[in-house]
Protein backbone atom coordinates (compact mmCIF):
# COMPACT_ATOMS: atom_id res chain seq x y z
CA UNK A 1 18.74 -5.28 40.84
CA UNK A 2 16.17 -5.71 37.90
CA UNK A 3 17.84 -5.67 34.58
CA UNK A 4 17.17 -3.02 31.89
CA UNK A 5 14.32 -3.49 29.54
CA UNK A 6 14.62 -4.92 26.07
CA UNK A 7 14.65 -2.16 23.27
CA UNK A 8 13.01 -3.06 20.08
CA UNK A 9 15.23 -3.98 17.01
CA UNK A 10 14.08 -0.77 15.37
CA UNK A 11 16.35 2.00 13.11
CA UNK A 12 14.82 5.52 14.36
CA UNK A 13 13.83 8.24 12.40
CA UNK A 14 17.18 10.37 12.91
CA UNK A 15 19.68 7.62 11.77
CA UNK A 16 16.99 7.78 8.36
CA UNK A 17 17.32 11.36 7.80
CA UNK A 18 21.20 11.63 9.14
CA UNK A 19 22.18 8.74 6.34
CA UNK A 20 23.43 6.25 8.93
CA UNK A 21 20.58 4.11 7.91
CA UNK A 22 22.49 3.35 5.02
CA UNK A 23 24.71 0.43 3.80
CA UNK A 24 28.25 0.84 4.62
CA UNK A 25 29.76 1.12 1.29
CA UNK A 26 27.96 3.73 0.76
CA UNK A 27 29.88 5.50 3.96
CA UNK A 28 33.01 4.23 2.25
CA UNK A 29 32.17 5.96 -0.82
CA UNK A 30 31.65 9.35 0.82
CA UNK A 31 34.70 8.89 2.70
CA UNK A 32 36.50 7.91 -0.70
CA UNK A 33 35.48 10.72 -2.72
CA UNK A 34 35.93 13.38 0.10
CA UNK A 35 39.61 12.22 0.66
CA UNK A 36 39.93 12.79 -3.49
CA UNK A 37 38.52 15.96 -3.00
CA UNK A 38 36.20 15.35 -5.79
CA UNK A 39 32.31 16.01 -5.73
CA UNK A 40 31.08 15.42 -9.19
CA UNK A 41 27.46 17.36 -9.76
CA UNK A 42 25.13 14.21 -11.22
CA UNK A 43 21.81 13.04 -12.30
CA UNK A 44 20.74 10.04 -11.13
CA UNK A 45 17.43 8.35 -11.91
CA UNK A 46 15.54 5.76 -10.02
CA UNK A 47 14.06 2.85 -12.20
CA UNK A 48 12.79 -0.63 -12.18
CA UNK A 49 13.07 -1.80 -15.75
CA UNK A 50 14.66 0.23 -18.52
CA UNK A 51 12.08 0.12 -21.03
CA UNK A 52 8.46 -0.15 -21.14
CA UNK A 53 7.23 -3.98 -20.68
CA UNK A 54 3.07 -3.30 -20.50
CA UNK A 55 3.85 -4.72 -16.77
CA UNK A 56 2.44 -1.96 -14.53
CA UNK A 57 3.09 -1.07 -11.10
CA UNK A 58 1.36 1.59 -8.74
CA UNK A 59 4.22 3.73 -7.52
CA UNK A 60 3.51 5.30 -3.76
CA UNK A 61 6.27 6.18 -1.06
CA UNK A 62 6.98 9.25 -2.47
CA UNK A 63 5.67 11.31 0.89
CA UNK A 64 7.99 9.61 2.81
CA UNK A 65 11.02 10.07 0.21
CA UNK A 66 10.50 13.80 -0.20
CA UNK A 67 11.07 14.55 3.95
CA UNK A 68 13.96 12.29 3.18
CA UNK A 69 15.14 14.48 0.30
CA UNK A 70 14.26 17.97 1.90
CA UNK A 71 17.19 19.77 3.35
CA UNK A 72 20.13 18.99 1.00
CA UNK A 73 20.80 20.91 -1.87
CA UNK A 74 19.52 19.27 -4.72
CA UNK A 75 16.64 19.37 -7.08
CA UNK A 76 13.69 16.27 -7.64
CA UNK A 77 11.46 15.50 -10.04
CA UNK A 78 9.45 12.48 -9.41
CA UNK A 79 6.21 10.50 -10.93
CA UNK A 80 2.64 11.92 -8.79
CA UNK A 81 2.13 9.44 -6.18
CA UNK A 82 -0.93 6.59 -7.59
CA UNK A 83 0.42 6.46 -10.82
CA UNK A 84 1.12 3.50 -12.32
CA UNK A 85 4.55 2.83 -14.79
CA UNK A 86 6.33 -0.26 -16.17
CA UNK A 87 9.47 1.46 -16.95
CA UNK A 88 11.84 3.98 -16.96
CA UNK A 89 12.57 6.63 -14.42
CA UNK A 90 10.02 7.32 -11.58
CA UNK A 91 12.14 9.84 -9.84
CA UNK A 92 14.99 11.67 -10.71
CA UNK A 93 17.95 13.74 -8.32
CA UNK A 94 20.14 16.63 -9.96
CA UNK A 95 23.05 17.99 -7.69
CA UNK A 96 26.56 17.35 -6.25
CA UNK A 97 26.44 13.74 -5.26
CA UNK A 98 27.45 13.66 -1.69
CA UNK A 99 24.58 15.46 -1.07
CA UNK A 100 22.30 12.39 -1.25
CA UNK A 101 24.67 9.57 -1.44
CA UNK A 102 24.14 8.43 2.24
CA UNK A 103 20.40 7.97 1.51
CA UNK A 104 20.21 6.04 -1.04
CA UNK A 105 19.13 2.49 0.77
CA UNK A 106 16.71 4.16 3.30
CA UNK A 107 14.89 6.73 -0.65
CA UNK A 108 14.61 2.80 -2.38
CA UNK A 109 13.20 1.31 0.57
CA UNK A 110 10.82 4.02 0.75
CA UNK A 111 10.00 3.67 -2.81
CA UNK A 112 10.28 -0.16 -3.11
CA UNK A 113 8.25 -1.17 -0.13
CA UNK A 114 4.90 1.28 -0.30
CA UNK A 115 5.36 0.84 -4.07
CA UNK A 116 4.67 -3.45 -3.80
CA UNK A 117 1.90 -3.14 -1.24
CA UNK A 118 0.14 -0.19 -3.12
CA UNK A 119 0.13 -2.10 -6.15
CA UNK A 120 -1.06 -5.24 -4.44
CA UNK A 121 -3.98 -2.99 -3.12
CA UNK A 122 -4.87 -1.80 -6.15
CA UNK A 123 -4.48 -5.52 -7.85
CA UNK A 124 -7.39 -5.90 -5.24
CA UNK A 125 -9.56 -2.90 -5.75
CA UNK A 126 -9.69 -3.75 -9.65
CA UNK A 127 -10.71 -7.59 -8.49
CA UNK A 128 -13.71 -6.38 -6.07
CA UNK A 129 -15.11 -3.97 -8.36
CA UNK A 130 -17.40 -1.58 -5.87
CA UNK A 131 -17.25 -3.71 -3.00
CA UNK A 132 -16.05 -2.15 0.12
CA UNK A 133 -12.36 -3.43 0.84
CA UNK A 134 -10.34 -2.92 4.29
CA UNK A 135 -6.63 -3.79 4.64
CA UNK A 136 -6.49 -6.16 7.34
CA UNK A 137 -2.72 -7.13 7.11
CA UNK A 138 -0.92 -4.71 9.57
CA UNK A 139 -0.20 -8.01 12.03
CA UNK A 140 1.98 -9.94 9.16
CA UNK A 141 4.54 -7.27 9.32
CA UNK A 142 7.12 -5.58 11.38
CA UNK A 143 4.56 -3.00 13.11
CA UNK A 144 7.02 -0.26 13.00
CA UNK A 145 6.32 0.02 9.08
CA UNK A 146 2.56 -0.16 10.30
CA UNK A 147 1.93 2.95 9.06
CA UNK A 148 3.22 2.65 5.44
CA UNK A 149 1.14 -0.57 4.93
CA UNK A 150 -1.54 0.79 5.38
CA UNK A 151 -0.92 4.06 3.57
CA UNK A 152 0.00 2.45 0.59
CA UNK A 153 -3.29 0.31 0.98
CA UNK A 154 -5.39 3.01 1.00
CA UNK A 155 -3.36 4.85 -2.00
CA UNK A 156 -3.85 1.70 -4.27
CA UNK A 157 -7.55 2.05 -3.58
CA UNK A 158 -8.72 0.57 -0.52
CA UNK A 159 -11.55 2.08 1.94
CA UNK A 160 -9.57 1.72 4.76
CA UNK A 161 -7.32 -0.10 6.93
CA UNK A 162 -7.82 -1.66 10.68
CA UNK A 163 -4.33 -0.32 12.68
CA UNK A 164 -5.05 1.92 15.63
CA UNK A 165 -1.23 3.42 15.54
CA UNK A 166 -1.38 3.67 11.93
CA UNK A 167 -4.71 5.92 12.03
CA UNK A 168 -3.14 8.22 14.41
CA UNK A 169 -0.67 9.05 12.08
CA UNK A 170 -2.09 9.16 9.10
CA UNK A 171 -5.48 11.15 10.56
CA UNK A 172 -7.83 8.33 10.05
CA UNK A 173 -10.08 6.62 11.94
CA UNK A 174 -9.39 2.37 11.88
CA UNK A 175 -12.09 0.18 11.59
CA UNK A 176 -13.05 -3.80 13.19
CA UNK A 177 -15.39 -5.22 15.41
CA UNK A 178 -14.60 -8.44 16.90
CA UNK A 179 -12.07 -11.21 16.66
CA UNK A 180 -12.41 -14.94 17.23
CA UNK A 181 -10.42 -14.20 20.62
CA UNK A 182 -13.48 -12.18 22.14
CA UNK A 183 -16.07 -15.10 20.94
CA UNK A 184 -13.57 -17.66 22.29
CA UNK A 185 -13.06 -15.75 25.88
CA UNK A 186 -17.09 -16.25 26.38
CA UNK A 187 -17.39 -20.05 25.74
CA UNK A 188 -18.60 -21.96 23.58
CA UNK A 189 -22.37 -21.67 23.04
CA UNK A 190 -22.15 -18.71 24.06
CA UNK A 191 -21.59 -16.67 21.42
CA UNK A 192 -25.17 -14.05 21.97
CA UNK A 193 -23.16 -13.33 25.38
CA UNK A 194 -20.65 -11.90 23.29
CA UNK A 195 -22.35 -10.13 20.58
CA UNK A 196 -24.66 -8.89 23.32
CA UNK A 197 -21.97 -7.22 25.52
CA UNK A 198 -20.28 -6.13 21.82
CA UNK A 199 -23.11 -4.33 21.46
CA UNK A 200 -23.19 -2.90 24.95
CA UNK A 201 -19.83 -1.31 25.36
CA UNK A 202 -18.81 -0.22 21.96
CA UNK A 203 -19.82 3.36 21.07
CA UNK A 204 -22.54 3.92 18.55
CA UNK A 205 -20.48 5.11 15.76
CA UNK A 206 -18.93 1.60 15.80
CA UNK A 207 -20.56 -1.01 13.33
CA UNK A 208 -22.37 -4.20 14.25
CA UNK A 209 -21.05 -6.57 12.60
CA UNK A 210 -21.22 -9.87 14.18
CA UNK A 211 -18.25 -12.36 13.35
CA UNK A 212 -20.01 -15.76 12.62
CA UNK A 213 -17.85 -18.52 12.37
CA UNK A 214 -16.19 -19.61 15.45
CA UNK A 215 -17.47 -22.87 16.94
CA UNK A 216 -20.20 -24.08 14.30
CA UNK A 217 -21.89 -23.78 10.87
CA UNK A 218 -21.52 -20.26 9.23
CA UNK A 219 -25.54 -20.35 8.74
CA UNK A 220 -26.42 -21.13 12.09
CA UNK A 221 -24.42 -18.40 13.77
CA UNK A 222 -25.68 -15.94 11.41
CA UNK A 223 -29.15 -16.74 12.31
CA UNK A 224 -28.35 -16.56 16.09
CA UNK A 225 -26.62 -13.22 15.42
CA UNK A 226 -29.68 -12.27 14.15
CA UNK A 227 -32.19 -13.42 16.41
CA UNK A 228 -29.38 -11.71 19.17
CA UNK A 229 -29.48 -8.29 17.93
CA UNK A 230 -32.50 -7.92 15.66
CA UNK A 231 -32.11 -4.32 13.64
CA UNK A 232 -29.06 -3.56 15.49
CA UNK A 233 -27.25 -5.88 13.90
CA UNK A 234 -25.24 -3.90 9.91
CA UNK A 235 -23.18 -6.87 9.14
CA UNK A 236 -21.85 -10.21 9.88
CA UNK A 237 -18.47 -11.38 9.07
CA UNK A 238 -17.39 -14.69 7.80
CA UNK A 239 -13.49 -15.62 8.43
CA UNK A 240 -13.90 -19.75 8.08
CA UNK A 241 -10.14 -21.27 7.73
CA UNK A 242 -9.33 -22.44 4.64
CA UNK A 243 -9.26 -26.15 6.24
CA UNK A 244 -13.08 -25.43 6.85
CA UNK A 245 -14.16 -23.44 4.06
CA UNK A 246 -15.28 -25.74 1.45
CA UNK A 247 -17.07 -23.90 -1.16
CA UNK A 248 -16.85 -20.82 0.49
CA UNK A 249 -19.24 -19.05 -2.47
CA UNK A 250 -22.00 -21.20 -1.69
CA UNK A 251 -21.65 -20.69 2.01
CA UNK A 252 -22.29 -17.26 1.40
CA UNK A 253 -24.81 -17.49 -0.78
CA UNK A 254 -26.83 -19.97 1.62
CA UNK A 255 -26.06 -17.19 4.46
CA UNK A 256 -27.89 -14.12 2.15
CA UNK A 257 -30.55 -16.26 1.52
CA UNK A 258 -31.42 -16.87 5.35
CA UNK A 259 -30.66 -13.55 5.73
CA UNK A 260 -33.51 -12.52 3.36
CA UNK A 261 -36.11 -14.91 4.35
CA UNK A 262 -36.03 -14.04 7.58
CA UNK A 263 -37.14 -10.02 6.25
CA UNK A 264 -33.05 -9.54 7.16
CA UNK A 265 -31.67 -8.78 4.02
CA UNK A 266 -30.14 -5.24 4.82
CA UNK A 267 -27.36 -7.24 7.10
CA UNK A 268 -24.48 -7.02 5.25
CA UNK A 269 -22.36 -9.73 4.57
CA UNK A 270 -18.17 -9.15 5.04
CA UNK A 271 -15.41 -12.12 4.03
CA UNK A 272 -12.01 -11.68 5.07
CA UNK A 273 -8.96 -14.66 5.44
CA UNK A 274 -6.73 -15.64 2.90
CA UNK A 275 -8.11 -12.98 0.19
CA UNK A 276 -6.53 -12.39 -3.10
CA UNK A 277 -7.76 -11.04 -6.52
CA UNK A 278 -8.62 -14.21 -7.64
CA UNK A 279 -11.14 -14.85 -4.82
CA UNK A 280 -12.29 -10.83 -4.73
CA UNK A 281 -13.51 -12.08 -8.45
CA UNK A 282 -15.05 -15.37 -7.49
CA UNK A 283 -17.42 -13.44 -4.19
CA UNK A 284 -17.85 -9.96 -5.30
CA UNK A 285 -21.32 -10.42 -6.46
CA UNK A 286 -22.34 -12.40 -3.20
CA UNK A 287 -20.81 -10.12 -0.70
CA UNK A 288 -20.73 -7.09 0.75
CA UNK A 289 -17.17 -6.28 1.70
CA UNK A 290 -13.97 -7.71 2.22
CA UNK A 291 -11.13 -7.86 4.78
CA UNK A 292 -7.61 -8.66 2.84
CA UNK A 293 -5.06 -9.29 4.30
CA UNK A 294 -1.37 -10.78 3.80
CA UNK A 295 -1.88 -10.35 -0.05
CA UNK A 296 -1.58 -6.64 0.67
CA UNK A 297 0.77 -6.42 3.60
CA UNK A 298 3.47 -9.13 2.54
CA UNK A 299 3.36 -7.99 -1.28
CA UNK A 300 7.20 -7.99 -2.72
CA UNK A 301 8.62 -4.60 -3.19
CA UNK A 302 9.27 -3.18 -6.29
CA UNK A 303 13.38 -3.72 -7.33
CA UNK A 304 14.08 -0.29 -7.64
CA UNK A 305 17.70 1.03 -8.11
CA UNK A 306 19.46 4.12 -8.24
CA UNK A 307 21.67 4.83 -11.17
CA UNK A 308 23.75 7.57 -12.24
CA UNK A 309 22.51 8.74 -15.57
CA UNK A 310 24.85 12.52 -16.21
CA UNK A 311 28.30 13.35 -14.53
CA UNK A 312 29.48 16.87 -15.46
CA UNK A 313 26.73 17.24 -17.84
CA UNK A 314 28.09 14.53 -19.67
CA UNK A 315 25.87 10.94 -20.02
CA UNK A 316 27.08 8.14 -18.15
CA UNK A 317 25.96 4.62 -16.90
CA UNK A 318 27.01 1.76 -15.81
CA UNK A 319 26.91 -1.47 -18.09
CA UNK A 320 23.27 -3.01 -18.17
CA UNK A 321 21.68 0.89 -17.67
CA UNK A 322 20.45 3.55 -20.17
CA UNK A 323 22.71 7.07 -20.24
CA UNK A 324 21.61 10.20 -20.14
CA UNK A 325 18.43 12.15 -18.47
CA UNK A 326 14.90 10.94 -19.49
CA UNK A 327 11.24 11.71 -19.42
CA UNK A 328 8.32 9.34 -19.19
CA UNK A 329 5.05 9.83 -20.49
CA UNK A 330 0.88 8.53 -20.84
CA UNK A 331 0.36 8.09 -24.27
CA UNK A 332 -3.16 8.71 -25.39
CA UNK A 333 -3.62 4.52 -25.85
CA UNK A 334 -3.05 4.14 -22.47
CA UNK A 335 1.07 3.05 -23.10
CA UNK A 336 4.06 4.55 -21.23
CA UNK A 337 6.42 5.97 -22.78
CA UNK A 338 10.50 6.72 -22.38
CA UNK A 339 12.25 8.79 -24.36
CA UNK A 340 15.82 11.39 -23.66
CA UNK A 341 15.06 14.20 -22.15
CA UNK A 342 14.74 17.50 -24.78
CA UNK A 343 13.86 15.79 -27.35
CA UNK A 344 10.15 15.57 -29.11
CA UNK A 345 8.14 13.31 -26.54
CA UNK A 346 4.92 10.56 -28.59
CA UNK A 347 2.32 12.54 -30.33
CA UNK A 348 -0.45 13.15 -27.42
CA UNK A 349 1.82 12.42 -24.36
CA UNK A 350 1.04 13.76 -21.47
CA UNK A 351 4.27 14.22 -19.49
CA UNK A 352 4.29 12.78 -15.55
CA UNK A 353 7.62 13.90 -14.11
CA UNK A 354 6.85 16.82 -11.97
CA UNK A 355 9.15 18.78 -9.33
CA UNK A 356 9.10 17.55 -6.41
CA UNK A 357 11.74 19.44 -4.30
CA UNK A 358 13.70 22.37 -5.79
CA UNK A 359 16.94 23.55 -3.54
CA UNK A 360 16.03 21.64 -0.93
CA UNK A 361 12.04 23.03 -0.57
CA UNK A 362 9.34 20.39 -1.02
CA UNK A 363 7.17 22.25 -3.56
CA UNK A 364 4.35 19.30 -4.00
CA UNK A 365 1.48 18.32 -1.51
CA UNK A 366 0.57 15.20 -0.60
CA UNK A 367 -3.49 13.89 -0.40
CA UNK A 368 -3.83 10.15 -0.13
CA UNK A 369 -7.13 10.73 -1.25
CA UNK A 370 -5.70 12.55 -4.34
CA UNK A 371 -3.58 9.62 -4.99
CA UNK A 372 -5.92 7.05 -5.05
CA UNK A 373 -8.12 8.81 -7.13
CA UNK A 374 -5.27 8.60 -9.85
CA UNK A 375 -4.22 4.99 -9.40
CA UNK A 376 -8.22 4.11 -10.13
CA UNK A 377 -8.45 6.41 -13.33
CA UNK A 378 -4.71 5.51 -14.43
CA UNK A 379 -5.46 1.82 -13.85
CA UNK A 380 -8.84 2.34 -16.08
CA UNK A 381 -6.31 3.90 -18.90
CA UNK A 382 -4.08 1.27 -19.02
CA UNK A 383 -6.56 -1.37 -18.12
CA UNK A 384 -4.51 -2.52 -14.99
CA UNK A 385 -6.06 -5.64 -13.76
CA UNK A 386 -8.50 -6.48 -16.22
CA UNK A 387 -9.66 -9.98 -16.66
């Protein structure tokens, strides 16, 4: 008799939304308070620092928190996802608190997690300037969360994202050519078998772009590729290891330069491995685009926490945390801005909490594209990233 398969080490989507993805003293708590028969109605805020510290962060999640939210009997206001803060609240929950208690770990994860790799993303957007940027970093993480990487990749600012699964669900179509795997399963030396049957059973909507790297000298392989596919060839793609790299800025500068003297200079030129802001800065003006990976994907999340804020209409908080309901704001220099709730907000402000769900009803949409457009003009007001 065969033995049952193994099941992945994965919480579903119901125990998320039921509130058994939750941590148990949180289920002790609801069990506590329901035994005292009490059922206090709250406001509780989510925040990462109290106050303003001119250390920004890109806050995304916030799809994924509303169909959390939706269906219990409270009211949300949160921050528009793509906008960047560096304190006070970026959501906020009015009702009775058993109503939401249960979620509170899986609404922070939410947050926290998309919120780190969407800033990381934009970190790199800001670095590469105009350069085209894919996230390439869905294989450093768990791939159930596959989806959110690269979501949050493409709301800090990235032009897309190479996760087959993930574009099914988020309606988008992934993008990559070749790995070292395909140039390794023809031989070596015979890498223009490869790029040659590449370019013989992919369709035509799929890019060119020849990776040039595996078994010899970056400059030499991009010739070949050339000479291989003559004006079918749109790109090449350099992923040297570090241990190989050397100065990796004049390898790609000797690899243009063959490029153009042999009349070739429309091939673009991609870099991808080991890619951060720092070395977006160092290539941007001697490539073409860029693969980034793990700097992305295995950003830390944002530390997030829910906190109490009103019970009974009455401030409270715990020791360490600010009482009372608040309201955040742009100030016309670019600062952010946290002030009570009611009272006279910074000459200019422009408030950013908005309703997100009222009695339950999610009453925002959500457009990535939308999103991203705000973290790049928010991170131009507040000159996010700037060197």
């Amino acid at each position: 008799m065969s033995s049952p398969p193994l099941e992945f080490d994965i919480v579903g989507a119901d125990a998320v939304r039921d509130g058994t993805a939750t941590d148990a003293y949180f289920d002790r708590t609801v069990e506590t308070l329901r035994h005292a028969d009490r059922n206090p109605r709250v406001v509780a805020e989510v925040t990462a620092d109290q106050f303003p510290d001119g250390d920004f962060e890109l806050l995304a999640g916030v799809k994924d928190a509303a169909a959390l939210l939706a269906g219990h009997g409270i009211d949300v206001d949160a921050l528009p996802e793509g906008t960047l803060f560096d304190g006070g609240p970026v959501m906020r929950i009015e009702g009775t608190y058993l109503e939401f208690a249960a979620l509170e770990t899986s609404l922070l994860g939410f947050l926290s997690h998309a919120s780190g790799v969407a800033t990381a993303a934009l970190e790199c957007r800001r670095a590469a300037l105009e350069s085209n940027i894919l996230s390439f970093g869905a294989r450093h993480v768990h791939p159930s969360i596959a989806a959110m990487v690269e979501r949050s990749a493409l709301v800090g600012g990235l032009d897309g994202f190479s996760h087959v699964a993930a574009g099914e669900v988020l309606g988008r179509e992934p993008s990559g050519t070749m790995p070292h795997a395909l140039l390794i399963c023809f031989g070596r030396g015979n890498q223009e078998d490869a790029w040659r049957a590449f370019d013989e059973a992919v369709p035509e909507s799929v890019p060119r772009i020849a990776l040039c790297d595996t078994y010899s000298d970056e400059k030499e392989e991009v010739i070949r590729a050339v000479e291989t596919l003559g004006d079918r060839l749109d790109g090449v793609r350099l992923d040297t290891t570090g241990s190989r790299r050397g100065d990796f800025r004049h390898i790609v500068r000797e690899v243009q330069w063959e490029l153009d003297a042999r009349g070739h200079a429309d091939v673009d030129v991609f870099l991808s491995g080991g890619l951060g802001p720092a070395e977006l800065r160092r290539l941007r003006d001697v490539a073409d685009g860029f693969g980034v990976g793990g700097y992305v994907s295995n950003a830390d999340p944002v530390d997030f926490a829910l906190d109490i804020v009103e019970v009974d209409g009455e401030p409270a908080a715990k020791r360490g945390k600010l009482s009372g309901i608040k309201a955040v704001y742009r100030t016309p220099d670019g600062g952010h801005h946290v002030g009570l709730r009611g009272r006279e907000g910074p000459e200019g402000g422009e408030s950013l909490m908005e309703p997100l769900i009222r009695d339950g009803e999610v009453v925002r949409p959500f457009d990535i594209d939308d999103a991203a457009g705000r973290a790049l003009a928010d991170a131009t007001r507040v000159e996010f990233g700037e060197e």
